[in-house]
PDB file of N, CA and C in Angstrom:
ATOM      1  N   UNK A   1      62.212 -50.165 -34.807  1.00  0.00           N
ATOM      2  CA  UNK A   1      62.574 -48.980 -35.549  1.00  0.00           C
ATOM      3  C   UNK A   1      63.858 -48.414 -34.942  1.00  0.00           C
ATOM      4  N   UNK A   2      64.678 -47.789 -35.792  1.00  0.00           N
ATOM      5  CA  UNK A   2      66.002 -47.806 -35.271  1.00  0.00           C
ATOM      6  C   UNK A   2      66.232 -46.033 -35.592  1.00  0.00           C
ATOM      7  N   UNK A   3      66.579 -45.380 -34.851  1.00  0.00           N
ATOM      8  CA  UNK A   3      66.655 -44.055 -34.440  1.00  0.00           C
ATOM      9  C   UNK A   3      68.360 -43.462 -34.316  1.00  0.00           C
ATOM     10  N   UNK A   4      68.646 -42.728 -35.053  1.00  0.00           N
ATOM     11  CA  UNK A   4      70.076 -42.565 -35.135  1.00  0.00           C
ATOM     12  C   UNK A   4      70.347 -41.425 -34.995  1.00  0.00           C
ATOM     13  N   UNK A   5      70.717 -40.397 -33.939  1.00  0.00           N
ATOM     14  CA  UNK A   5      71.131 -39.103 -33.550  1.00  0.00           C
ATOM     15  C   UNK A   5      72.832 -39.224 -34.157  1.00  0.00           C
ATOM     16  N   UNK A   6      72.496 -38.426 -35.511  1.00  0.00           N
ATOM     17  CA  UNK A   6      74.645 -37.943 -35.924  1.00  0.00           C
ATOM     18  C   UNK A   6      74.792 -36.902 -36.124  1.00  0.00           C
ATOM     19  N   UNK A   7      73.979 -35.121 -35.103  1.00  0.00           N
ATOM     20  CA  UNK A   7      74.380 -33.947 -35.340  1.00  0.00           C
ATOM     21  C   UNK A   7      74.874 -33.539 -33.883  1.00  0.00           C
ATOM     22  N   UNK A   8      75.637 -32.835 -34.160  1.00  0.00           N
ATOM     23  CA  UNK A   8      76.417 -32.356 -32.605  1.00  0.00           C
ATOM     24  C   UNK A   8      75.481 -31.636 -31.822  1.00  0.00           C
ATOM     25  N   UNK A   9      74.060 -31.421 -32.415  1.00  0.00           N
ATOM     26  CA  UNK A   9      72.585 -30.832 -31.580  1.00  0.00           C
ATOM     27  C   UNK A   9      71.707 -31.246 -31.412  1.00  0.00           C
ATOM     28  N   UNK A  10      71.712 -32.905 -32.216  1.00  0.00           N
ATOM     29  CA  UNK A  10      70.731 -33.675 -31.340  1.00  0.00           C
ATOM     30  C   UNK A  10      71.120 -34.931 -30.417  1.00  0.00           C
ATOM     31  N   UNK A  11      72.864 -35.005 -30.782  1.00  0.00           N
ATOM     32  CA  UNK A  11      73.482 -35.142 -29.330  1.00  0.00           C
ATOM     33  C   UNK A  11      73.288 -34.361 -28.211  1.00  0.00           C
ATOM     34  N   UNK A  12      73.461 -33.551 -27.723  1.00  0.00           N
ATOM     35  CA  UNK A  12      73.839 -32.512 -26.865  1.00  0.00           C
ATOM     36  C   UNK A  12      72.402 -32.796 -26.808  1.00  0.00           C
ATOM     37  N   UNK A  13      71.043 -32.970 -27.433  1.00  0.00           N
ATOM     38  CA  UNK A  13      69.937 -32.736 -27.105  1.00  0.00           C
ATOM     39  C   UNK A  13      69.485 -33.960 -26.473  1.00  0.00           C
ATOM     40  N   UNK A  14      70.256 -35.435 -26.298  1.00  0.00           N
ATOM     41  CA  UNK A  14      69.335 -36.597 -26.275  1.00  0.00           C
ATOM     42  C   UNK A  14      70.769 -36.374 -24.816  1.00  0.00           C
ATOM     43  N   UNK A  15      71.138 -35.992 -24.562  1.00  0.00           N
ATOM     44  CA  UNK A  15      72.813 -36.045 -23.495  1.00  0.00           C
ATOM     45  C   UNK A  15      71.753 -35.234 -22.509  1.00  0.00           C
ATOM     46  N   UNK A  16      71.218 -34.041 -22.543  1.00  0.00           N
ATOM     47  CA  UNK A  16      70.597 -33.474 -21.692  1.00  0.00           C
ATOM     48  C   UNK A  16      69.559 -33.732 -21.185  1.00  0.00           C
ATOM     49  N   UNK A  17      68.578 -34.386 -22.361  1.00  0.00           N
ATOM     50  CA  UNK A  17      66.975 -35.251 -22.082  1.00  0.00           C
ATOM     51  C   UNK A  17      68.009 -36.742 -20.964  1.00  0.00           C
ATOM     52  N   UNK A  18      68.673 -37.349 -21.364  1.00  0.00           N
ATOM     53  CA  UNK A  18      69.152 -38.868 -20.226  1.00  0.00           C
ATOM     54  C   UNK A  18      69.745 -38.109 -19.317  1.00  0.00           C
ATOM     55  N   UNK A  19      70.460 -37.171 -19.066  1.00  0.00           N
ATOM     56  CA  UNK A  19      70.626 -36.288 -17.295  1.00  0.00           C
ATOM     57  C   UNK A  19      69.086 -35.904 -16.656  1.00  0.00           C
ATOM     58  N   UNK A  20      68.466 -35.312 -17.501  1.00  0.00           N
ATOM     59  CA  UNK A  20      67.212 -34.919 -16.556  1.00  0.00           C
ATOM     60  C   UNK A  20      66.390 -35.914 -16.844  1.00  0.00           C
ATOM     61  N   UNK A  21      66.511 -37.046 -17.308  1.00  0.00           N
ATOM     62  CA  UNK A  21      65.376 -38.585 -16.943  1.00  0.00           C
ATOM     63  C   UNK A  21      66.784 -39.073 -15.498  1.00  0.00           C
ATOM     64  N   UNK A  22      67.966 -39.304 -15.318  1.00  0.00           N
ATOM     65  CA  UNK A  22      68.785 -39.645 -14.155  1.00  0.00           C
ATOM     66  C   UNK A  22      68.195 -38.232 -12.769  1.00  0.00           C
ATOM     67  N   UNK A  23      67.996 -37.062 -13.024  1.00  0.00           N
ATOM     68  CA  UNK A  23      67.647 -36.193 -11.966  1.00  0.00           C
ATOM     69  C   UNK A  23      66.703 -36.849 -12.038  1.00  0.00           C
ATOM     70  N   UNK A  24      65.423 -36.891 -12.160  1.00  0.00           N
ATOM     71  CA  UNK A  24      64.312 -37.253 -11.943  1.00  0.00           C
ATOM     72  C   UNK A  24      64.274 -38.529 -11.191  1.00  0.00           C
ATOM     73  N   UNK A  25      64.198 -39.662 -11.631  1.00  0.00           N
ATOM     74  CA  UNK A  25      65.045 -40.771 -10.825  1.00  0.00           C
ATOM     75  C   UNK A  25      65.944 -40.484  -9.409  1.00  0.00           C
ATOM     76  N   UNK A  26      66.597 -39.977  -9.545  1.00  0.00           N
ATOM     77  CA  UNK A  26      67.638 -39.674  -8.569  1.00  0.00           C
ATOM     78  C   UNK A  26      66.371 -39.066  -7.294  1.00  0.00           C
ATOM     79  N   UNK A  27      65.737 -37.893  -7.408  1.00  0.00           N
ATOM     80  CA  UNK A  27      64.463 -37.448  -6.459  1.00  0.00           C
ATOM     81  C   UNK A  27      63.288 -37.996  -6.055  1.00  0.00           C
ATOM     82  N   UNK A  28      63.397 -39.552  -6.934  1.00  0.00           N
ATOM     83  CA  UNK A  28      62.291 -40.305  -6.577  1.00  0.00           C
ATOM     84  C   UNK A  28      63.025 -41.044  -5.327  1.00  0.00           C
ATOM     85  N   UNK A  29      64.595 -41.254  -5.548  1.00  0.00           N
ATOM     86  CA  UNK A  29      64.839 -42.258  -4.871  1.00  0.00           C
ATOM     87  C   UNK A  29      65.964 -43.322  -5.088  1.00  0.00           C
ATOM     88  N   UNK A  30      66.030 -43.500  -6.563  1.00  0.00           N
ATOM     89  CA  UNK A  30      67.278 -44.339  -7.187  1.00  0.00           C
ATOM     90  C   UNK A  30      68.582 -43.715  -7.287  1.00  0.00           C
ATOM     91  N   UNK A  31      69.740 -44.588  -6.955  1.00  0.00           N
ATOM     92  CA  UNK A  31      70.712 -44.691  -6.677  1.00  0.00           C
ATOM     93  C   UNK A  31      71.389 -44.818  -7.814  1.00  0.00           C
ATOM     94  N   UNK A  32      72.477 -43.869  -8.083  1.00  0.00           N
ATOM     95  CA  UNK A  32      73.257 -44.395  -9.174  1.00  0.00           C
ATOM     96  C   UNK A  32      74.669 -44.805  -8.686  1.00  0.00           C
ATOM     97  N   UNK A  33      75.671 -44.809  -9.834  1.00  0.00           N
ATOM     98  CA  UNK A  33      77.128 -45.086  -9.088  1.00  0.00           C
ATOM     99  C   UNK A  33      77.432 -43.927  -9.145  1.00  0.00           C
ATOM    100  N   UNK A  34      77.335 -42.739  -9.726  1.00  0.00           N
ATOM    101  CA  UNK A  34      77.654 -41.344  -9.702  1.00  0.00           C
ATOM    102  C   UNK A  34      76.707 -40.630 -10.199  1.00  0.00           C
ATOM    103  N   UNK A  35      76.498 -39.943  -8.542  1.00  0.00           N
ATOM    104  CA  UNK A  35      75.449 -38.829  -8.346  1.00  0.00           C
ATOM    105  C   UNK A  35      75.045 -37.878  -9.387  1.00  0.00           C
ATOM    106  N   UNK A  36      74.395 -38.087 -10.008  1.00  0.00           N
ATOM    107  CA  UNK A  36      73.948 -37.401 -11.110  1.00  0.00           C
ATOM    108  C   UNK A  36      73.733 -36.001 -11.025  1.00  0.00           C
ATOM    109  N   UNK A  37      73.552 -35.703  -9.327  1.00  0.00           N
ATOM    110  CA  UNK A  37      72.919 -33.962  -9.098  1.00  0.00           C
ATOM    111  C   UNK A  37      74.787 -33.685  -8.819  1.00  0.00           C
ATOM    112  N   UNK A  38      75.626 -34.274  -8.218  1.00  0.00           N
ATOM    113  CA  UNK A  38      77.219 -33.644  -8.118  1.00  0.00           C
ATOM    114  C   UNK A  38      77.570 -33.398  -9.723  1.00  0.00           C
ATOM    115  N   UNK A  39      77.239 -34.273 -10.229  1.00  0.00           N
ATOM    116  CA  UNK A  39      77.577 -33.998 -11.830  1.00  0.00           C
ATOM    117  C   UNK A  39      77.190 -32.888 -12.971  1.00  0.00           C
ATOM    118  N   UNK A  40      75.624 -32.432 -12.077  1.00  0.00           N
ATOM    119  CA  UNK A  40      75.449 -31.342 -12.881  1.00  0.00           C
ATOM    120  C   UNK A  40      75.822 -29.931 -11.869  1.00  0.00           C
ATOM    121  N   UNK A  41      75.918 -30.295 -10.453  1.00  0.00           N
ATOM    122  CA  UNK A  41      76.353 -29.221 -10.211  1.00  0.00           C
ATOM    123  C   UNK A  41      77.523 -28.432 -10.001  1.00  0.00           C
ATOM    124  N   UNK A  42      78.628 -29.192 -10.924  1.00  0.00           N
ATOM    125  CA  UNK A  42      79.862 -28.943 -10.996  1.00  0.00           C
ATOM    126  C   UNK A  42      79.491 -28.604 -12.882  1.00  0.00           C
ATOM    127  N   UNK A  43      79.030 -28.888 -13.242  1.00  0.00           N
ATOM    128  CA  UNK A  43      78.641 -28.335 -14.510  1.00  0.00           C
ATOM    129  C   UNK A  43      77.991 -27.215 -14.779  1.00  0.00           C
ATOM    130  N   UNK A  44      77.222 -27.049 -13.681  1.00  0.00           N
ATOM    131  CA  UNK A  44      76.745 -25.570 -14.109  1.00  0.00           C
ATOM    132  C   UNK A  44      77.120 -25.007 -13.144  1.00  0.00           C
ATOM    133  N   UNK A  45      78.283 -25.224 -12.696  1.00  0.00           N
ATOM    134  CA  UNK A  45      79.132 -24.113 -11.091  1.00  0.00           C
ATOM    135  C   UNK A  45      78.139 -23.606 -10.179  1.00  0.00           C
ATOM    136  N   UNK A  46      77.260 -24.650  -9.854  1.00  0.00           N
ATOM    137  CA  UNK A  46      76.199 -24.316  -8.595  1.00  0.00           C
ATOM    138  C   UNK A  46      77.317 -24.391  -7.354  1.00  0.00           C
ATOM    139  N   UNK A  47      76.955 -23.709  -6.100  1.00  0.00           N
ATOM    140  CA  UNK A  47      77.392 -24.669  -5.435  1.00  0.00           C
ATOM    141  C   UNK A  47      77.191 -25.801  -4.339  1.00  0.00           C
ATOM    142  N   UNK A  48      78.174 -26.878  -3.817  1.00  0.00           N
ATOM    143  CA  UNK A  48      78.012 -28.051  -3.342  1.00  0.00           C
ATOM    144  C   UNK A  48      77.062 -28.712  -2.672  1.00  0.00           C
ATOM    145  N   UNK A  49      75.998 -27.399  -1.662  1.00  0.00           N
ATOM    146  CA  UNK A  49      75.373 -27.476  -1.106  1.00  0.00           C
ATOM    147  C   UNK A  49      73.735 -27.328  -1.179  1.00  0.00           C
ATOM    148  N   UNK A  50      73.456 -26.733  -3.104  1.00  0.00           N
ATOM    149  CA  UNK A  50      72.496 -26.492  -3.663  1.00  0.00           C
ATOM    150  C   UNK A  50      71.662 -27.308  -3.519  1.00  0.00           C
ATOM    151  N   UNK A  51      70.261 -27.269  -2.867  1.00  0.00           N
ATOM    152  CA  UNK A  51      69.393 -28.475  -2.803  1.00  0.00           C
ATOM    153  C   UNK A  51      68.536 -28.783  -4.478  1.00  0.00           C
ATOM    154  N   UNK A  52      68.674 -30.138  -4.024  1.00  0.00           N
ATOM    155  CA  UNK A  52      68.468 -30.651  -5.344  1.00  0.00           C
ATOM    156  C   UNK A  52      67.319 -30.448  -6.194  1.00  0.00           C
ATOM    157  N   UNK A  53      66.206 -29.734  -5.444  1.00  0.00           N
ATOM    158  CA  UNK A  53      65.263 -28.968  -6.426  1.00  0.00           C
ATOM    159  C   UNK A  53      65.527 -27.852  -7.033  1.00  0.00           C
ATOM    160  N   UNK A  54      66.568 -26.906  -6.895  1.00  0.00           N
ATOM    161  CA  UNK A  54      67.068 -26.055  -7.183  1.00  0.00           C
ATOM    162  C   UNK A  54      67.870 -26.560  -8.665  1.00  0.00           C
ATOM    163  N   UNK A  55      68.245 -27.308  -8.154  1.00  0.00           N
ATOM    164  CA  UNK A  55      69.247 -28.009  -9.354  1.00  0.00           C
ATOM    165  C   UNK A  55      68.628 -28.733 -10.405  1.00  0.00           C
ATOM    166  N   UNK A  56      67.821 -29.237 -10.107  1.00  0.00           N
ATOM    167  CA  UNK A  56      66.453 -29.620 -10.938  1.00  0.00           C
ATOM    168  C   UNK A  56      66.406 -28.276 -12.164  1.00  0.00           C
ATOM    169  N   UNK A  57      65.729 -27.215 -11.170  1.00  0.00           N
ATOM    170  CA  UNK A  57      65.080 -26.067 -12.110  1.00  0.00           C
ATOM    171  C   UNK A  57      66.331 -25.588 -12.943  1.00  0.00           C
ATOM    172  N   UNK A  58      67.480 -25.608 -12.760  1.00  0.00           N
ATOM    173  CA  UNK A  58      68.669 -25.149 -13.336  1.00  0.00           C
ATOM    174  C   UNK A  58      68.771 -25.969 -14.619  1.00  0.00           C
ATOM    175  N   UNK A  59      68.663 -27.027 -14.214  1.00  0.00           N
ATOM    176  CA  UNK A  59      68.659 -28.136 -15.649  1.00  0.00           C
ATOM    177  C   UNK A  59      67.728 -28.094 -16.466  1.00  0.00           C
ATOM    178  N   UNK A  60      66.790 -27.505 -15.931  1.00  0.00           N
ATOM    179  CA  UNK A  60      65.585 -27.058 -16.612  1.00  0.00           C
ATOM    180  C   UNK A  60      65.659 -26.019 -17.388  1.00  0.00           C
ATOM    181  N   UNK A  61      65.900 -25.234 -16.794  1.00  0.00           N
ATOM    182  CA  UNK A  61      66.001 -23.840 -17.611  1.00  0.00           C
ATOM    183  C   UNK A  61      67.179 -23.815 -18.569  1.00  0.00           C
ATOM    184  N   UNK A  62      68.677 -24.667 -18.364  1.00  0.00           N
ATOM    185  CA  UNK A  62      69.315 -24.963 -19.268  1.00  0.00           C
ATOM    186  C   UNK A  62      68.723 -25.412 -20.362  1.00  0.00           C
ATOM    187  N   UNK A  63      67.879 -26.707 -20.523  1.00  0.00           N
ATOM    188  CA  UNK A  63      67.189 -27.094 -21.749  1.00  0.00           C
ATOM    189  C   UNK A  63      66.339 -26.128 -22.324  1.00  0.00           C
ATOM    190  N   UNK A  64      65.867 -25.765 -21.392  1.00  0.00           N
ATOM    191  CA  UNK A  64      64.980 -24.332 -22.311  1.00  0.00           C
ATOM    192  C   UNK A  64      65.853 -23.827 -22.816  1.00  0.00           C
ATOM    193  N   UNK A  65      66.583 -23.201 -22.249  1.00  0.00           N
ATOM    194  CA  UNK A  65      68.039 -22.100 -23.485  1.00  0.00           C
ATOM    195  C   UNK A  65      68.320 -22.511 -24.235  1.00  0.00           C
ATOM    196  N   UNK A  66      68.490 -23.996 -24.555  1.00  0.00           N
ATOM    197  CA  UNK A  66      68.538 -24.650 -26.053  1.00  0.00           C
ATOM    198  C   UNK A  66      67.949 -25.172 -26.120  1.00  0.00           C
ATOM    199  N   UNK A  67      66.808 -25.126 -26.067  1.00  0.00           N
ATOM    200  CA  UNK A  67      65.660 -25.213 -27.124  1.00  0.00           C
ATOM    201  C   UNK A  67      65.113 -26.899 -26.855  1.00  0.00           C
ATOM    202  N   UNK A  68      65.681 -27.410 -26.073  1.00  0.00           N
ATOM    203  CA  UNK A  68      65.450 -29.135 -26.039  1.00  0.00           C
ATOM    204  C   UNK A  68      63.935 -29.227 -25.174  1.00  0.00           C
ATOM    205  N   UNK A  69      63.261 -29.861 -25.928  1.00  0.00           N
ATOM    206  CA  UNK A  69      61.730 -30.364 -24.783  1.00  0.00           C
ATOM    207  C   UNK A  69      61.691 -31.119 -24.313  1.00  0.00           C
ATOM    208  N   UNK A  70      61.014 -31.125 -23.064  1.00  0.00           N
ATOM    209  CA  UNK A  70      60.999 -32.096 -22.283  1.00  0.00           C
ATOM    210  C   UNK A  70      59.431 -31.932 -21.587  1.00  0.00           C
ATOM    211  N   UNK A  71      58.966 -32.861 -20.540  1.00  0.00           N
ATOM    212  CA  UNK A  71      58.016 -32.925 -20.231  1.00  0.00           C
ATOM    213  C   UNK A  71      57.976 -33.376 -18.485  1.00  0.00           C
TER     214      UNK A  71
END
């Protein structure tokens, strides 16, 4: 079955669900080529030193503000 996101809000919605499936990953343990927690925390102007559960809940509560679910 073939699944086709073409609105600029369920982009932005499937862009934010694959960052917080990479955080998640990333706190288990996996390695990417670019740090997925530097990436959001220059995105949401945390700063550098924010531990990464913190940054977690930030991404979290971002998806809540728009409305995206997650689990």
């Amino acid at each position: 079955m073939t699944v086709v996101i073409d609105t600029p809000d369920g982009i932005e919605a499937f862009r934010m669900l694959s960052i917080y499936g990479r955080l998640k990953l990333e706190m288990k343990g996996l390695r990417f080529r670019i740090n997925t927690f530097s990436a959001v925390r220059r995105e949401l102007n945390l700063p550098p030193r924010t531990p990464r559960a913190k940054v977690l809940a930030a991404w979290e509560a971002k998806m809540t503000e728009k409305g995206v679910k997650f689990s």
